[in-house]
C-alpha atoms as a PDB file:
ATOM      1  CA  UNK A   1       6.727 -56.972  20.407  1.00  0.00           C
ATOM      2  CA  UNK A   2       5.427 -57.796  23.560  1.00  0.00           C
ATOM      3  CA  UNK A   3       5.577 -55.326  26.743  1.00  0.00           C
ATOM      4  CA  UNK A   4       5.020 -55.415  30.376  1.00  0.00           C
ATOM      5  CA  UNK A   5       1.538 -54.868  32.112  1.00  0.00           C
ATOM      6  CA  UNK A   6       3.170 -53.112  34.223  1.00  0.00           C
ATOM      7  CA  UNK A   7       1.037 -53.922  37.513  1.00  0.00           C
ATOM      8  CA  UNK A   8       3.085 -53.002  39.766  1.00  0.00           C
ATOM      9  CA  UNK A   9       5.785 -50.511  37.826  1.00  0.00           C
ATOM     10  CA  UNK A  10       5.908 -46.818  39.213  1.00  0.00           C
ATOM     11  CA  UNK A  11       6.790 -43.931  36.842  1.00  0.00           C
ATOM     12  CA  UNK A  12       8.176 -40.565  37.676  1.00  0.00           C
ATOM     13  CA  UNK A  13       6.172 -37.763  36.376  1.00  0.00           C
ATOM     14  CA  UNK A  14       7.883 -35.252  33.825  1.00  0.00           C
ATOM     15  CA  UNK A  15       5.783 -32.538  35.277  1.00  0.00           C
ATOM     16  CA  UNK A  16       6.212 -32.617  39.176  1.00  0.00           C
ATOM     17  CA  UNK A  17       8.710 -35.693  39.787  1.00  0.00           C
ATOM     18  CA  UNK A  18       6.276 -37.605  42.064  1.00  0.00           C
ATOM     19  CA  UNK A  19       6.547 -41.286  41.350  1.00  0.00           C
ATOM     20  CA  UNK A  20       2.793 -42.833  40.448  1.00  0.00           C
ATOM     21  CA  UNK A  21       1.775 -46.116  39.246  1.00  0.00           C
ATOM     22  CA  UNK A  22       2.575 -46.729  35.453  1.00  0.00           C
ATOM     23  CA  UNK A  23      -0.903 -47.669  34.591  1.00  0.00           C
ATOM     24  CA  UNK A  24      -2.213 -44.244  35.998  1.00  0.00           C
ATOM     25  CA  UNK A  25      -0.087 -41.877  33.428  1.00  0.00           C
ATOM     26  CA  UNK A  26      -0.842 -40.369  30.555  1.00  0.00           C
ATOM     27  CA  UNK A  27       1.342 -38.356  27.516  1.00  0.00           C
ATOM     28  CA  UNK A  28       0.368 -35.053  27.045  1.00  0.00           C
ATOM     29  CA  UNK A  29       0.552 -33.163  23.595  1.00  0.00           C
ATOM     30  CA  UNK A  30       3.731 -31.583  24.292  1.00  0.00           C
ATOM     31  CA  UNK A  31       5.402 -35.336  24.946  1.00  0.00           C
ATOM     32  CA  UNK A  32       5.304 -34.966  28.579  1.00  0.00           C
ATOM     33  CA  UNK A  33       4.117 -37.883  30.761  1.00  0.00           C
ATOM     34  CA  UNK A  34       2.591 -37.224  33.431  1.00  0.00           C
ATOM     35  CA  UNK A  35      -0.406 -38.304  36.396  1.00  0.00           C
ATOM     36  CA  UNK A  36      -3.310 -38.299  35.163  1.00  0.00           C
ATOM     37  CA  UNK A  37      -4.322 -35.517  37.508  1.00  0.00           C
ATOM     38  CA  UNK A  38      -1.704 -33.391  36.158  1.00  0.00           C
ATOM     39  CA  UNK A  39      -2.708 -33.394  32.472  1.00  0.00           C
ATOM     40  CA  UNK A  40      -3.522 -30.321  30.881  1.00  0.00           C
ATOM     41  CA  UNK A  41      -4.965 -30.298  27.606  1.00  0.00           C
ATOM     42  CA  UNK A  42      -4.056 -28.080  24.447  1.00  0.00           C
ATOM     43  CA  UNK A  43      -4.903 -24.554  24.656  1.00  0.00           C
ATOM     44  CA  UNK A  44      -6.887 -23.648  21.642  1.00  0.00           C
ATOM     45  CA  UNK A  45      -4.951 -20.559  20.788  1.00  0.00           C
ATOM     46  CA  UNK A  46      -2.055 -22.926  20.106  1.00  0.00           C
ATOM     47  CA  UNK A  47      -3.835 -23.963  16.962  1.00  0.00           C
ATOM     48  CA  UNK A  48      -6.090 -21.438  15.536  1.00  0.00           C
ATOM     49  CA  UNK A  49      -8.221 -21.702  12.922  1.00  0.00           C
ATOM     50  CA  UNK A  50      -6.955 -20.934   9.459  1.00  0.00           C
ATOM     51  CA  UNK A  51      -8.302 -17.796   7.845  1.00  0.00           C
ATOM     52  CA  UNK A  52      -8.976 -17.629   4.304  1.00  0.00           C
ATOM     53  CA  UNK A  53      -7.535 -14.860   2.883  1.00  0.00           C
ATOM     54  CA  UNK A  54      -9.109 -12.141   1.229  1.00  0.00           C
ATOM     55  CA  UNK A  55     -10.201 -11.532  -2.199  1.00  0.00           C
ATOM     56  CA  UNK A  56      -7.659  -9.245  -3.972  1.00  0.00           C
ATOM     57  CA  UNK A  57      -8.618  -8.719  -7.712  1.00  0.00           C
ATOM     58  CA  UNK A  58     -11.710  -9.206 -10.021  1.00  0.00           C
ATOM     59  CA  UNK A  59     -11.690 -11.971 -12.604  1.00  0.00           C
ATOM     60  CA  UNK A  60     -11.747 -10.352 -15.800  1.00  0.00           C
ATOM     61  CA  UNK A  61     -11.102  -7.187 -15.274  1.00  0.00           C
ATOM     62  CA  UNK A  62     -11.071  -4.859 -17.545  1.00  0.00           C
ATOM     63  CA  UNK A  63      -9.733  -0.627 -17.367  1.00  0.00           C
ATOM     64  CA  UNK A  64     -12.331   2.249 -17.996  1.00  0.00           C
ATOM     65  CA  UNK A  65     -12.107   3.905 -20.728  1.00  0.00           C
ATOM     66  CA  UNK A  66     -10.494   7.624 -19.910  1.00  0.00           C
ATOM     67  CA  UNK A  67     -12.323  10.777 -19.977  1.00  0.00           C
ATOM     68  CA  UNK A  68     -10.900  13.904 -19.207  1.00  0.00           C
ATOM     69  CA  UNK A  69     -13.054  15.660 -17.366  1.00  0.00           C
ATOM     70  CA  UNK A  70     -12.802  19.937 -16.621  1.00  0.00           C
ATOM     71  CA  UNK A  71     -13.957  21.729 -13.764  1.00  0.00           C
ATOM     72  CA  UNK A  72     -14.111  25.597 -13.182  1.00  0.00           C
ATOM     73  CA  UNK A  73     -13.032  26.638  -9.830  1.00  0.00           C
ATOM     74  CA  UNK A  74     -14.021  30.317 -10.507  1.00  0.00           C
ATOM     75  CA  UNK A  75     -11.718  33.842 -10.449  1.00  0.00           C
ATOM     76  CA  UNK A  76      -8.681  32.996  -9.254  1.00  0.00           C
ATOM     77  CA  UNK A  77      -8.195  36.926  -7.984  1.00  0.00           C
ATOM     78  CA  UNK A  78      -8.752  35.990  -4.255  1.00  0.00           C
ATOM     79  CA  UNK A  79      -6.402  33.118  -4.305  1.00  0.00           C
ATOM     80  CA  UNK A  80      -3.906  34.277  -6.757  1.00  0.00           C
ATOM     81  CA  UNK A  81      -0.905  36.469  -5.085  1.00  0.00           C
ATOM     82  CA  UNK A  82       2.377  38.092  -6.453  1.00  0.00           C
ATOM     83  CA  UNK A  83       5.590  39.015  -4.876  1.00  0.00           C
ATOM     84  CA  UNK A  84       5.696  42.838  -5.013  1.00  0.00           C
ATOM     85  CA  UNK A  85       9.011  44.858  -4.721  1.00  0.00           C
ATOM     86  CA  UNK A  86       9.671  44.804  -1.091  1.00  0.00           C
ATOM     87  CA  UNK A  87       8.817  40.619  -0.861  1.00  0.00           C
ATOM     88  CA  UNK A  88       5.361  41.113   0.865  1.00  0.00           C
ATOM     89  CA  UNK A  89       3.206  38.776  -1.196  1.00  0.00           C
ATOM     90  CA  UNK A  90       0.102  40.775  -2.345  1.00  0.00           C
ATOM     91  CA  UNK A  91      -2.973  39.852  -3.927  1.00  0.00           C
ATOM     92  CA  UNK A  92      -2.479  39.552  -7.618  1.00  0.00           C
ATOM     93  CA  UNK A  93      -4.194  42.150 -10.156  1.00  0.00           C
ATOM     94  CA  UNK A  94      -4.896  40.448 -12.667  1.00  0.00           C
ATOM     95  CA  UNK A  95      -7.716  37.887 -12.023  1.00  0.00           C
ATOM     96  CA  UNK A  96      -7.380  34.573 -13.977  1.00  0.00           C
ATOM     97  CA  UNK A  97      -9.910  31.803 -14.296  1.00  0.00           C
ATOM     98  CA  UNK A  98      -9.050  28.419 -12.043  1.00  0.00           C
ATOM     99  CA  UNK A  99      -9.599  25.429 -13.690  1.00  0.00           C
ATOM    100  CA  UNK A 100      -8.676  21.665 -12.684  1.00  0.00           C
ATOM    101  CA  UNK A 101      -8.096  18.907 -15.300  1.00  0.00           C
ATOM    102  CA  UNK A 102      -7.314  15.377 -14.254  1.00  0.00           C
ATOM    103  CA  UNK A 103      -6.815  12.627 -15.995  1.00  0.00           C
ATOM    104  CA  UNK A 104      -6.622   9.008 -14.171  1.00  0.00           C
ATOM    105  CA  UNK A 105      -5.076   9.828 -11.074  1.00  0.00           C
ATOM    106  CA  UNK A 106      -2.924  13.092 -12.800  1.00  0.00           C
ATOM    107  CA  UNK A 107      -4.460  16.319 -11.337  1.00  0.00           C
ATOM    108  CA  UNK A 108      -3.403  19.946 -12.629  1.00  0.00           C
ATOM    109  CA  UNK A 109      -4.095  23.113 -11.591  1.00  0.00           C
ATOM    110  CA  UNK A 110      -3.741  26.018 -14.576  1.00  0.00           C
END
């Protein structure tokens, strides 16, 4: 299909409304067309770069094996306390060894 030259044609500018000559117009990447010294270009933000996304697991993983694993805290006399008759709470008498086990992400205090 053949079109006009357009020589002598003047086109109205989507950005100000100014008529310019045809020839001296130009689309910008939003569709608009506009004068040649009204073009902006892209902003780069408007298209970043992609980011690769971040490894999330090992290939071939495979579980530890589980241990259980004891650890003495010491006397528990200092730490220990009782409710005595009139609600106060007291140190406790009796001292008692502390001792943690955990197992895997499981702790307990005894």
């Amino acid at each position: 299909m053949a079109r006009a030259r357009g020589k002598y044609s003047q086109a109205i500018s989507d950005r100000s409304g100014v008529a310019f000559p045809y020839r001296e117009m130009v689309k910008e990447w939003n569709g608009s067309f506009v004068h040649k010294t009204e073009y902006e270009g892209k902003h780069p933000q408007l298209d970043p770069a992609p980011v690769a996304a971040d490894a999330q697991a090992l290939e071939n993983a495979r579980p530890q094996e589980q241990t259980v694993i004891t650890v003495s805290v010491g006397r528990g006399a200092d730490t220990t306390f009782s409710v005595a008759t009139s609600g106060s709470m007291q140190p406790a008498t009796v001292a008692k060894d502390l001792t943690i086990r955990f197992d895997l992400g499981t702790v307990t205090v005894s």
